[in-house]
Protein backbone atom coordinates (compact mmCIF):
# COMPACT_ATOMS: atom_id res chain seq x y z
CA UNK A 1 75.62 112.09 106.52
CA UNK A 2 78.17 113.39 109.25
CA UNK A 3 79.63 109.55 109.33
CA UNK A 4 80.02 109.14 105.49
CA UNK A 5 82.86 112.32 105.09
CA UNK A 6 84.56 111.20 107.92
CA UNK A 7 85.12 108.17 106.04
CA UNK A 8 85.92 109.85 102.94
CA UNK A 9 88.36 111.76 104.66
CA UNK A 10 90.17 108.88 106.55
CA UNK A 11 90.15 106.99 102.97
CA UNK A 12 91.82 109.93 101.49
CA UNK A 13 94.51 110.35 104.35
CA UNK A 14 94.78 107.23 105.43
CA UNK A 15 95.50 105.85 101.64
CA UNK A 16 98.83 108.28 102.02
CA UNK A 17 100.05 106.24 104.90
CA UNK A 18 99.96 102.82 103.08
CA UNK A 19 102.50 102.12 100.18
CA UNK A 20 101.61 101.69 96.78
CA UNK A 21 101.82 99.01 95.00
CA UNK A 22 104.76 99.81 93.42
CA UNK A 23 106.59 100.95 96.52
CA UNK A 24 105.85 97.23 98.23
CA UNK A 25 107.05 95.31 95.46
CA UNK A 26 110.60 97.25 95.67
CA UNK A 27 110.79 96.56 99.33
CA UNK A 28 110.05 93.19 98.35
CA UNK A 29 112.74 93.49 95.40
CA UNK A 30 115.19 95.43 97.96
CA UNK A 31 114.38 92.79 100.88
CA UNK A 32 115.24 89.69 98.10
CA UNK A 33 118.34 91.60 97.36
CA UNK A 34 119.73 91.68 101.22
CA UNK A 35 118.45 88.15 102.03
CA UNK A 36 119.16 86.39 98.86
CA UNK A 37 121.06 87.84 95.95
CA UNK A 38 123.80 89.36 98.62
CA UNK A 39 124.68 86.51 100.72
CA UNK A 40 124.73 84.46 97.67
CA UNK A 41 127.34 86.29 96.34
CA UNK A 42 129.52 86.95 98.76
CA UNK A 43 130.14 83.45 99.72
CA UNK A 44 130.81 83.14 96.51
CA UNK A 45 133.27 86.10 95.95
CA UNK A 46 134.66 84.73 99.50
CA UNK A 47 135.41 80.85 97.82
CA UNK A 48 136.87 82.53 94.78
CA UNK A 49 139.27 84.67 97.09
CA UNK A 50 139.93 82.52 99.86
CA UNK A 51 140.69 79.09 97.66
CA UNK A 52 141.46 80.26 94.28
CA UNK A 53 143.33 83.13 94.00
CA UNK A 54 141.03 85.87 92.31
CA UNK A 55 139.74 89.57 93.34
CA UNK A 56 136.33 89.10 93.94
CA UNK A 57 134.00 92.25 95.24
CA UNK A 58 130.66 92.10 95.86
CA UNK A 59 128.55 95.32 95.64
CA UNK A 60 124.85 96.57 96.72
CA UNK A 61 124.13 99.14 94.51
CA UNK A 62 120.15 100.78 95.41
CA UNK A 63 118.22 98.18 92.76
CA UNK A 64 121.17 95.74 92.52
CA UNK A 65 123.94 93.31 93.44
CA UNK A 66 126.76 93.13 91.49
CA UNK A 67 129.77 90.54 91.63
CA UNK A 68 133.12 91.47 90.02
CA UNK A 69 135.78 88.98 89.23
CA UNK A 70 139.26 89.59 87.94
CA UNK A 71 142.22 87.20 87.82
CA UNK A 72 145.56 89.88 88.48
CA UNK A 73 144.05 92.86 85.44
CA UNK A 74 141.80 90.62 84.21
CA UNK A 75 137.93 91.38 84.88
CA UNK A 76 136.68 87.89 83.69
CA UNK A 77 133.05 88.43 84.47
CA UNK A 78 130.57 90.94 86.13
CA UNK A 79 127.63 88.94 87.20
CA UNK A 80 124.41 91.42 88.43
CA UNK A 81 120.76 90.86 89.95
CA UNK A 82 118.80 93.32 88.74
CA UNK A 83 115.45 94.35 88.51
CA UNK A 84 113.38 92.62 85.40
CA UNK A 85 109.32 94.22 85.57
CA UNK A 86 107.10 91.22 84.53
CA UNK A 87 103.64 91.18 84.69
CA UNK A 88 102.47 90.97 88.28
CA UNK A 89 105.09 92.63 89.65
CA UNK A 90 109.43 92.28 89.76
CA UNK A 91 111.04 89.00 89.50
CA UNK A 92 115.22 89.17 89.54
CA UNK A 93 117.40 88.60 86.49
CA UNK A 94 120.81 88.08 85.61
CA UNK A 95 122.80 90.45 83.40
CA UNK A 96 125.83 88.61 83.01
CA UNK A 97 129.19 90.34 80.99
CA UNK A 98 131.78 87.88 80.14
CA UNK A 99 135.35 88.58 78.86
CA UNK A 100 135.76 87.17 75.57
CA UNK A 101 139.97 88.44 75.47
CA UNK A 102 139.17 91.32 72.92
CA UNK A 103 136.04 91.97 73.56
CA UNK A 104 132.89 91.34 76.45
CA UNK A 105 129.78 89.68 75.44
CA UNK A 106 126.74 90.21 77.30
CA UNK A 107 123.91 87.95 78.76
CA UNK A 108 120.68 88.03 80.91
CA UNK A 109 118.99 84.91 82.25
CA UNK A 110 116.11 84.48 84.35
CA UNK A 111 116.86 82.74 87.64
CA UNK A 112 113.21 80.43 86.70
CA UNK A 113 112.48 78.41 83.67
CA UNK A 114 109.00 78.62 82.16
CA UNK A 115 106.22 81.57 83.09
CA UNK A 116 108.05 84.78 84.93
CA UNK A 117 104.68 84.75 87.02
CA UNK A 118 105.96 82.74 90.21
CA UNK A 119 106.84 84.47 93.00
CA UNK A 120 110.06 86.43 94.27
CA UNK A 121 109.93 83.93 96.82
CA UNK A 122 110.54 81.06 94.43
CA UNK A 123 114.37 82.40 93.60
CA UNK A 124 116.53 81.24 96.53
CA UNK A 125 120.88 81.42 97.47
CA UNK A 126 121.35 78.20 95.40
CA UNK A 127 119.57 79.36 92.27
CA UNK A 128 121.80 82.48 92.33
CA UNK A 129 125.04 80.34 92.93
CA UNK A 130 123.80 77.98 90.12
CA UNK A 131 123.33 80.52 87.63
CA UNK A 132 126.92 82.42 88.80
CA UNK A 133 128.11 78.91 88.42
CA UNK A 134 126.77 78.39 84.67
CA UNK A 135 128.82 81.76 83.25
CA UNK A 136 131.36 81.70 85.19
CA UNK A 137 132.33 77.61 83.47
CA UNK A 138 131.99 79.79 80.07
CA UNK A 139 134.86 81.94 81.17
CA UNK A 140 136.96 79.07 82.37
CA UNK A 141 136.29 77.29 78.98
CA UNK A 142 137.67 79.89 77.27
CA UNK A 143 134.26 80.63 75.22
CA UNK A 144 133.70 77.33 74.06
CA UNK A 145 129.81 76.46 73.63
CA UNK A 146 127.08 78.62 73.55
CA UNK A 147 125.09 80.65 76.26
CA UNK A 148 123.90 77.85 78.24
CA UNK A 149 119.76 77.14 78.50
């Protein structure tokens, strides 16, 4: 009998020590944000500054990364990874705002097609840069087409 509350009692204590479920899959989030999202976008923010002339700034807010570009007072778009809860667990999604001259129109994409139950793992640099990439033609075309697929 001694044993068995001992047991109890390390269950109970030790249980504070270890995160929660929800705790490890924002360090996951947090870790995909500083590996992946952020290097993503700052080489791109440095190829639109260095070779074409706009203000690009790139910032790591707690549960995001945000790139803003603006061409002299122009913000043309404001690209962020943000948190999106699926569910088994947080996947990273796009919240897109475009300037439309008037107006802004917003978007969100998912950096996957298909199921949102693949892994955080699955996003990489390239599919950030390749959605980026897919807005940022829709400001350059002026608005022509649709959201893109």
């Amino acid at each position: 009998m001694m044993a068995d509350w001992r047991n109890e009692l390390n269950g109970i204590l030790g249980g504070k020590t270890r995160a929660t479920r929800a705790e490890q899959e924002n360090a996951v989030f947090e870790a995909f944000l500083e590996s992946t999202a952020m290097p993503a976008l700052t080489e791109v923010a440095e190829e639109l500054t260095g070779k074409h002339g706009r203000d690009a700034q790139v910032r790591h807010a707690p549960a995001s990364v945000t790139l803003c570009v603006r061409s002299g007072d122009t913000e043309e778009i404001t690209f962020r990874v943000m948190k999106h809860f699926v569910q088994n667990g947080i996947l990273p999604r796009a919240e897109v705002r475009i300037n439309r001259g008037q107006r802004f129109v917003k978007y969100e994409n998912m950096f996957k097609e298909g199921p949102q139950t693949y892994p955080i793992s699955d996003v990489t640099k390239e599919d950030v840069i390749e959605c980026f990439i897919k807005y940022y033609k829709m400001v350059m075309d002026g608005g022509a087409g649709n959201a893109p697929e």
